[in-house]
N, C-alpha and C. Protein backbone atom coordinates (compact mmCIF):
# COMPACT_ATOMS: atom_id res chain seq x y z
N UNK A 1 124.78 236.30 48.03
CA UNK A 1 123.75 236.15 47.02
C UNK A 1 122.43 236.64 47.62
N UNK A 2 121.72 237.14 46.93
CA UNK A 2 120.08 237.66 47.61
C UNK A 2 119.41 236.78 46.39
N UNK A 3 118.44 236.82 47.29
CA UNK A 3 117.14 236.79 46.90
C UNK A 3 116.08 237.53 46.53
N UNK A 4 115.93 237.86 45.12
CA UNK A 4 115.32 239.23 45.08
C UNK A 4 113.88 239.16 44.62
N UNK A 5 112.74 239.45 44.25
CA UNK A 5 111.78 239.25 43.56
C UNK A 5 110.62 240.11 43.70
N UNK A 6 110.06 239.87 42.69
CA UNK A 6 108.58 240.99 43.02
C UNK A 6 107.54 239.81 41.72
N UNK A 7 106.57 239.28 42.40
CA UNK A 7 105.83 237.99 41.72
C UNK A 7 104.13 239.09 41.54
N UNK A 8 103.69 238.41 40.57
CA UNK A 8 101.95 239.64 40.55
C UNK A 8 102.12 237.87 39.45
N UNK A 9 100.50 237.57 40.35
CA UNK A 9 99.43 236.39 39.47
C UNK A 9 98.24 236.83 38.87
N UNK A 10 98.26 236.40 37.72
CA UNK A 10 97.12 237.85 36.72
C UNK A 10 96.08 236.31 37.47
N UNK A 11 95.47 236.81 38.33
CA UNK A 11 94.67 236.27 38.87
C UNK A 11 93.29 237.26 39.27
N UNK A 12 94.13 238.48 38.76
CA UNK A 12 92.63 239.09 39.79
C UNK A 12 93.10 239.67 41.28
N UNK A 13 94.35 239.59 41.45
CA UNK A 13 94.65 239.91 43.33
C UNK A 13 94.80 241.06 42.94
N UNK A 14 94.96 241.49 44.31
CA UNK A 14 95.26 243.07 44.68
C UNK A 14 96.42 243.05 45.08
N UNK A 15 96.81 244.64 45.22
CA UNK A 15 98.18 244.62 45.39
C UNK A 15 98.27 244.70 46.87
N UNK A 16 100.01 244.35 46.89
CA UNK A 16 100.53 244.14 48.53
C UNK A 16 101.37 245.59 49.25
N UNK A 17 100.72 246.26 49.69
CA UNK A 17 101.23 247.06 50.54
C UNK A 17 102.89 247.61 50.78
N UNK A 18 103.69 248.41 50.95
CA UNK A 18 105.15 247.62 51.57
C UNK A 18 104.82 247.86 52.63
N UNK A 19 106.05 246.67 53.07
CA UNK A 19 105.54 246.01 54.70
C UNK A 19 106.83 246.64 55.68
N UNK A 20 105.84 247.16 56.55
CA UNK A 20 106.90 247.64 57.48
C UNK A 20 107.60 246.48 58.60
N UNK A 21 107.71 247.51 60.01
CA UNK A 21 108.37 246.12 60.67
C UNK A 21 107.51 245.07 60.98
N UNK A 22 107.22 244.08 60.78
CA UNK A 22 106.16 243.66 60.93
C UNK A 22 106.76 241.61 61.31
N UNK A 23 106.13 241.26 62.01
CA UNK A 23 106.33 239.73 62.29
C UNK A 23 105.95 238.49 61.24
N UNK A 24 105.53 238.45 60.39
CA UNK A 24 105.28 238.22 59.09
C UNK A 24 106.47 237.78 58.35
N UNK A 25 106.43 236.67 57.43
CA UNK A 25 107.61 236.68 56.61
C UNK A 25 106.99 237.14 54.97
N UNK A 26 107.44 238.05 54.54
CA UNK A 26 106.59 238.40 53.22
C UNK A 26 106.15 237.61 52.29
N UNK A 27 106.81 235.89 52.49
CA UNK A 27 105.90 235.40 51.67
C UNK A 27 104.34 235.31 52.41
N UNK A 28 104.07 234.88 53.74
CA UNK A 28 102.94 235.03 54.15
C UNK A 28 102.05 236.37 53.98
N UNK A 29 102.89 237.25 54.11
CA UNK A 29 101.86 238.40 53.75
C UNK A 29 101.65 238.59 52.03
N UNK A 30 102.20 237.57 51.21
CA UNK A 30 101.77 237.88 49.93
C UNK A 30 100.78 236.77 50.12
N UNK A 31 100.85 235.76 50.86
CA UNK A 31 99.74 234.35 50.58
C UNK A 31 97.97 235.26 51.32
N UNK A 32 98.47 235.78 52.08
CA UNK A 32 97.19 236.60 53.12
C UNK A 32 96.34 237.85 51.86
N UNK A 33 97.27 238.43 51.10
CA UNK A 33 96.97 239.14 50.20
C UNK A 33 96.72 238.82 48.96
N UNK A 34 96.63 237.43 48.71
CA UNK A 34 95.74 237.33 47.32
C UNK A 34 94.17 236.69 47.29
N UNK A 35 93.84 237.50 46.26
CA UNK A 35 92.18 237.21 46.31
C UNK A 35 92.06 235.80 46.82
N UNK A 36 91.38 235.69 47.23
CA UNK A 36 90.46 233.98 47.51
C UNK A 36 89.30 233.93 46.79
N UNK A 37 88.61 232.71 46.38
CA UNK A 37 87.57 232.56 46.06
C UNK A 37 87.65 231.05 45.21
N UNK A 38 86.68 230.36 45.42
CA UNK A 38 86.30 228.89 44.93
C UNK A 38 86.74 228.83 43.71
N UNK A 39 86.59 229.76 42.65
CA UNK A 39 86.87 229.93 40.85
C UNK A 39 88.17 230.11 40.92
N UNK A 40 89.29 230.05 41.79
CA UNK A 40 90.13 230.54 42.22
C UNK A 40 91.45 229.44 42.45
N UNK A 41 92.55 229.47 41.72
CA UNK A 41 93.51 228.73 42.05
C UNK A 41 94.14 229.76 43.30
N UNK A 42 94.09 229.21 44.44
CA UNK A 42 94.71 230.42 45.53
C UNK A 42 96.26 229.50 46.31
N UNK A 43 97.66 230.63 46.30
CA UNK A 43 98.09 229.96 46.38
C UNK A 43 98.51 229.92 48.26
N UNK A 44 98.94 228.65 48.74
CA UNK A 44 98.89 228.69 49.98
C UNK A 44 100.34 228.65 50.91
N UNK A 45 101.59 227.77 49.75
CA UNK A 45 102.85 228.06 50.27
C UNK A 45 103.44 228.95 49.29
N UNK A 46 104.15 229.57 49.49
CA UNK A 46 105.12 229.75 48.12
C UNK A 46 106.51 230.04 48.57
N UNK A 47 106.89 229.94 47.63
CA UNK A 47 108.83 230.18 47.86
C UNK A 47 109.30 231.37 46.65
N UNK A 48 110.27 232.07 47.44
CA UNK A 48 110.98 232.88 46.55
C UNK A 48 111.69 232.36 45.49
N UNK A 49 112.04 232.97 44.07
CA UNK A 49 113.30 232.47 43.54
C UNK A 49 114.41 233.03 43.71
N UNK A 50 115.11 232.26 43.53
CA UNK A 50 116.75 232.65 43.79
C UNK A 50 117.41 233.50 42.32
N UNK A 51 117.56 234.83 43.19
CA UNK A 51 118.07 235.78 42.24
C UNK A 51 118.74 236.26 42.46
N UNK A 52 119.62 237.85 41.54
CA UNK A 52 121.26 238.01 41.70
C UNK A 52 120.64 239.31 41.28
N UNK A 53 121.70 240.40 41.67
CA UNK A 53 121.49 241.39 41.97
C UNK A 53 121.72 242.15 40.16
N UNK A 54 122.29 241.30 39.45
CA UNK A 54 122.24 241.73 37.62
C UNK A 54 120.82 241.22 37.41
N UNK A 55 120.29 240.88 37.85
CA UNK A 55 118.70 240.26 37.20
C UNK A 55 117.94 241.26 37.51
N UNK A 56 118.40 242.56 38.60
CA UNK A 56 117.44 243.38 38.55
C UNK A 56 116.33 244.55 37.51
N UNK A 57 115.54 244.46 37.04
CA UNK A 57 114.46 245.08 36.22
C UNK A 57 114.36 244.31 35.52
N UNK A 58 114.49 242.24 35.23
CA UNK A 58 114.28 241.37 34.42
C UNK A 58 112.73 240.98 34.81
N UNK A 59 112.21 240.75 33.57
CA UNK A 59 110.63 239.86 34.10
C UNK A 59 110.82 238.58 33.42
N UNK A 60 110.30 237.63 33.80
CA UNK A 60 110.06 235.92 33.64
C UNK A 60 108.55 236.01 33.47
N UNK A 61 108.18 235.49 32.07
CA UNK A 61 106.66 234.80 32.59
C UNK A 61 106.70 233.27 32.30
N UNK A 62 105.87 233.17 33.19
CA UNK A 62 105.79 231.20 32.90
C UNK A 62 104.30 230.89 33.36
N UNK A 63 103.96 230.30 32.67
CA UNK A 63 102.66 229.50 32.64
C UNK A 63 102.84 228.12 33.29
N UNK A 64 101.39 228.38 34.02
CA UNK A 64 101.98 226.51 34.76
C UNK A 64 99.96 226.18 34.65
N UNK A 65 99.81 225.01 34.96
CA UNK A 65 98.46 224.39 35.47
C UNK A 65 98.70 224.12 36.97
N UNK A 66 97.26 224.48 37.67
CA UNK A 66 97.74 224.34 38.88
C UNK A 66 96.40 222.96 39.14
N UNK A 67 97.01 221.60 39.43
CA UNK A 67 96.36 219.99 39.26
C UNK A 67 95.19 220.15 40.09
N UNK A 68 94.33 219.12 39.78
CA UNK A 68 93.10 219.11 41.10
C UNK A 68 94.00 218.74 42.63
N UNK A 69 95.29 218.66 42.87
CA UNK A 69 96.21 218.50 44.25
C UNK A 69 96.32 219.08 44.60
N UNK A 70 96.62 220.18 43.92
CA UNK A 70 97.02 221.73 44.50
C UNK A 70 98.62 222.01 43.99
N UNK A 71 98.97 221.32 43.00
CA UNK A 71 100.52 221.26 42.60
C UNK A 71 100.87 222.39 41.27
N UNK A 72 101.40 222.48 40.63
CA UNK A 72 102.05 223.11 39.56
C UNK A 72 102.61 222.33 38.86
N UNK A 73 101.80 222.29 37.29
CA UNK A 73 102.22 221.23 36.79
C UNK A 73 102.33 221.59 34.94
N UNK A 74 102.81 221.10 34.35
CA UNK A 74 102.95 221.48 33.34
C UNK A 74 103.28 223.20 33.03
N UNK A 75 104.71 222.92 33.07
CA UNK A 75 105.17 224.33 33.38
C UNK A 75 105.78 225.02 32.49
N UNK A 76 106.09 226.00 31.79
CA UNK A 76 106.60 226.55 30.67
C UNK A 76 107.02 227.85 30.45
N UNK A 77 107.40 228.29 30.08
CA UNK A 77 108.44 229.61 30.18
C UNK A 77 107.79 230.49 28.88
N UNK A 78 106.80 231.42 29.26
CA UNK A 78 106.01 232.17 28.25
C UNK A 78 107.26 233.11 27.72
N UNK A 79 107.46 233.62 28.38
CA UNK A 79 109.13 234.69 27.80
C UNK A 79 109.77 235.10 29.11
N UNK A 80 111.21 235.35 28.52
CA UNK A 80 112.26 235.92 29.23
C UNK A 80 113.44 235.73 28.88
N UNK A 81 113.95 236.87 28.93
CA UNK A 81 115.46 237.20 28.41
C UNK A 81 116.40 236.51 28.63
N UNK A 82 116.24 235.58 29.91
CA UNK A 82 117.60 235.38 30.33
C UNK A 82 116.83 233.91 31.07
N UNK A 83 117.46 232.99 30.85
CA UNK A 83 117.75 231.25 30.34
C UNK A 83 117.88 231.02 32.52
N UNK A 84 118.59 231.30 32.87
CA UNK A 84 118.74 230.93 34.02
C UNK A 84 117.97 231.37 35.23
N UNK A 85 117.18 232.74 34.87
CA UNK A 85 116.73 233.18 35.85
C UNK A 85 114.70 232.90 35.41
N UNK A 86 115.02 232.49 34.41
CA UNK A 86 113.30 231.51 33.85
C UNK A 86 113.70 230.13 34.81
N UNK A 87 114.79 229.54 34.92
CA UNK A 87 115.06 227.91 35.74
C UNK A 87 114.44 228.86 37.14
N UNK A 88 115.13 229.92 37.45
CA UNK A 88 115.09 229.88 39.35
C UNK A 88 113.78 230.27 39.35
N UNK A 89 112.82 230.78 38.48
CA UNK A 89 111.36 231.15 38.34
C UNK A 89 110.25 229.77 38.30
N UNK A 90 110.67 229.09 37.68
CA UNK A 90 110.25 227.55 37.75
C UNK A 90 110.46 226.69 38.54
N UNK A 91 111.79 226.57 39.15
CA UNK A 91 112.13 225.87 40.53
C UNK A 91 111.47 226.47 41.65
N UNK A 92 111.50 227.57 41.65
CA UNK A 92 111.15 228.13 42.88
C UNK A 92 108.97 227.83 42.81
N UNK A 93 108.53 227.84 41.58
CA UNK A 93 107.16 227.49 41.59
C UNK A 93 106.59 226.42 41.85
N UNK A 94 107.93 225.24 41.32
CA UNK A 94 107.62 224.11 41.46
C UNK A 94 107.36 223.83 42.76
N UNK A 95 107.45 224.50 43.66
CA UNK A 95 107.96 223.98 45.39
C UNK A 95 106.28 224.81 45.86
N UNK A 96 105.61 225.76 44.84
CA UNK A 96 104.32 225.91 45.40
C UNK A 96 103.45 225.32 45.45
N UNK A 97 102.34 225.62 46.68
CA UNK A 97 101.27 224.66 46.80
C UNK A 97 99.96 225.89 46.45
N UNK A 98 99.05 225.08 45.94
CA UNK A 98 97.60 225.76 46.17
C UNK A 98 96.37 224.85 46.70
N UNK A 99 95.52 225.86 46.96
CA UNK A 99 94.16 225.55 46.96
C UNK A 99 93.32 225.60 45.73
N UNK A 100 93.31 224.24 45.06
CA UNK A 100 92.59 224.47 43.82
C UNK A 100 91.31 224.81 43.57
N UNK A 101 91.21 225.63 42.31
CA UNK A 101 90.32 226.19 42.10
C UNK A 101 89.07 225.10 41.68
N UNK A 102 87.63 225.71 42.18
CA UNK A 102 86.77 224.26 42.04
C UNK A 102 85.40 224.72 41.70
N UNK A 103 84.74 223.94 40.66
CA UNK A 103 83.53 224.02 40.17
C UNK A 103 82.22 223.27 40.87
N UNK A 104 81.34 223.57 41.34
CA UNK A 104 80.14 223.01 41.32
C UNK A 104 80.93 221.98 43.74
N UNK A 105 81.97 222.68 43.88
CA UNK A 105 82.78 222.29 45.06
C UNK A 105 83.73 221.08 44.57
N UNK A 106 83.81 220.58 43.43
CA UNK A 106 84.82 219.90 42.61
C UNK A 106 86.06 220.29 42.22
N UNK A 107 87.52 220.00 42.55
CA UNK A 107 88.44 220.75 42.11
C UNK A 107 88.52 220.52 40.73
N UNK A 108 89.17 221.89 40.44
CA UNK A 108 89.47 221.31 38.66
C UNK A 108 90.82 222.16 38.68
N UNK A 109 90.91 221.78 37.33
CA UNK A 109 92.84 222.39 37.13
C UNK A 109 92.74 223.72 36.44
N UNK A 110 93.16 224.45 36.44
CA UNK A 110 93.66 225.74 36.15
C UNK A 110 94.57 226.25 35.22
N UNK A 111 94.53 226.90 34.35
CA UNK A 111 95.78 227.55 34.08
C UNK A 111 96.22 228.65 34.57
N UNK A 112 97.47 229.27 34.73
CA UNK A 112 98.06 230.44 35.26
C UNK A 112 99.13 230.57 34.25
N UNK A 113 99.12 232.20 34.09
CA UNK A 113 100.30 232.72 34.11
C UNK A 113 100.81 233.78 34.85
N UNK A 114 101.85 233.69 35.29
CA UNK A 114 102.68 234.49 36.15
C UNK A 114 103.95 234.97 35.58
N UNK A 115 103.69 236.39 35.88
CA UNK A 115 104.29 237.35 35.53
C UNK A 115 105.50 237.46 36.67
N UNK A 116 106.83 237.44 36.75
CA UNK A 116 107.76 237.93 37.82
C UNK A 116 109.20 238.95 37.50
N UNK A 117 108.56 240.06 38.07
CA UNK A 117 109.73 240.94 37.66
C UNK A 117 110.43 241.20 39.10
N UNK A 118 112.03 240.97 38.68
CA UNK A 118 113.21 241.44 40.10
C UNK A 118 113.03 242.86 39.90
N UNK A 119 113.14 243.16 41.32
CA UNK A 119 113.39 244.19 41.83
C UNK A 119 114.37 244.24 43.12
N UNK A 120 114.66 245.50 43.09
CA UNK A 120 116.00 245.75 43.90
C UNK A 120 115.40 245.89 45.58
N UNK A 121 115.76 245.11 46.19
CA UNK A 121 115.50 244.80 47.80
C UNK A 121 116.04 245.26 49.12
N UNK A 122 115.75 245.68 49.93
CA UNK A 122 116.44 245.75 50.97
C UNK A 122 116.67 243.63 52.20
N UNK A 123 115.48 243.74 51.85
CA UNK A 123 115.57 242.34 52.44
C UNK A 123 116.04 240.87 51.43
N UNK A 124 116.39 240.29 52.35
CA UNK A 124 117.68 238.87 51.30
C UNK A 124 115.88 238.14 50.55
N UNK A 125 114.59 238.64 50.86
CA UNK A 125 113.31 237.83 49.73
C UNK A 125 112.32 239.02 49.89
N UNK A 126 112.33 239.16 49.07
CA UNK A 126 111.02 240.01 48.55
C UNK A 126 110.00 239.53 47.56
N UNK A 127 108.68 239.95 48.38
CA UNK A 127 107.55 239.83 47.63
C UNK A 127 106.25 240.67 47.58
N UNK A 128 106.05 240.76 46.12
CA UNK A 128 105.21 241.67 46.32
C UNK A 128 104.24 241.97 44.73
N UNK A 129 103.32 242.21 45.20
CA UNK A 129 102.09 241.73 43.71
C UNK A 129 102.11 243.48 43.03
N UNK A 130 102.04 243.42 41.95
CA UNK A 130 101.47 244.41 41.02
C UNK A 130 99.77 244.62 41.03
């Protein structure tokens, strides 16, 4: 089974490079590569979802709030074709953490949506922003 993915947070980030040989595990080089900033839900762990090599050229969007904790919360499945690979898009978010975004140095909650389209990998997790 792989793990396949390619995640972009209409956040405003920039895109991620491909990564050569490098000591890095690509989720860290996607956490190093998204914008920062206080107005900013930024995220700080994240996890791949678990995907299958027929899910390739599928996109998932799901909307989540990200809490004054830094959690993902209220989560929902904006569209996608296919029922099981919206679950491994949501499980796999649920397990992210952020740095919440904060007003006046106050956290406040956020909404997001995230866009995740598979793509075909050489490595068992891929990540990488639009």
């Amino acid at each position: 089974m792989k793990n396949i993915s390619k995640l972009a947070l209409l956040l405003g980030l920039g895109a991620l490079a491909p990564i050569a040989a490098s000591a890095k595990t690509l989720e860290q080089s996607y956490i190093e590569s998204c914008k920062k900033g206080p107005d900013l839900a930024v995220p700080i762990a994240v996890v791949a979802p678990i995907t299958h090599s027929w899910d390739e050229g599928q996109e998932v969007k799901i909307g989540f709030v990200v809490n004054k904790a830094g959690y993902a919360s209220d989560i929902s499945i904006v569209s996608s074709s296919d029922y099981d690979l919206a679950e491994a898009v949501v499980t796999a978010v649920k397990q992210w953490r952020f740095t919440p975004a904060q007003v006046n140095g106050v956290p406040v909650e956020t909404r997001v949506v995230l866009p995740v389209r598979v793509v075909k990998s050489d490595d068992s997790k891929a990540l990488a922003l639009d």
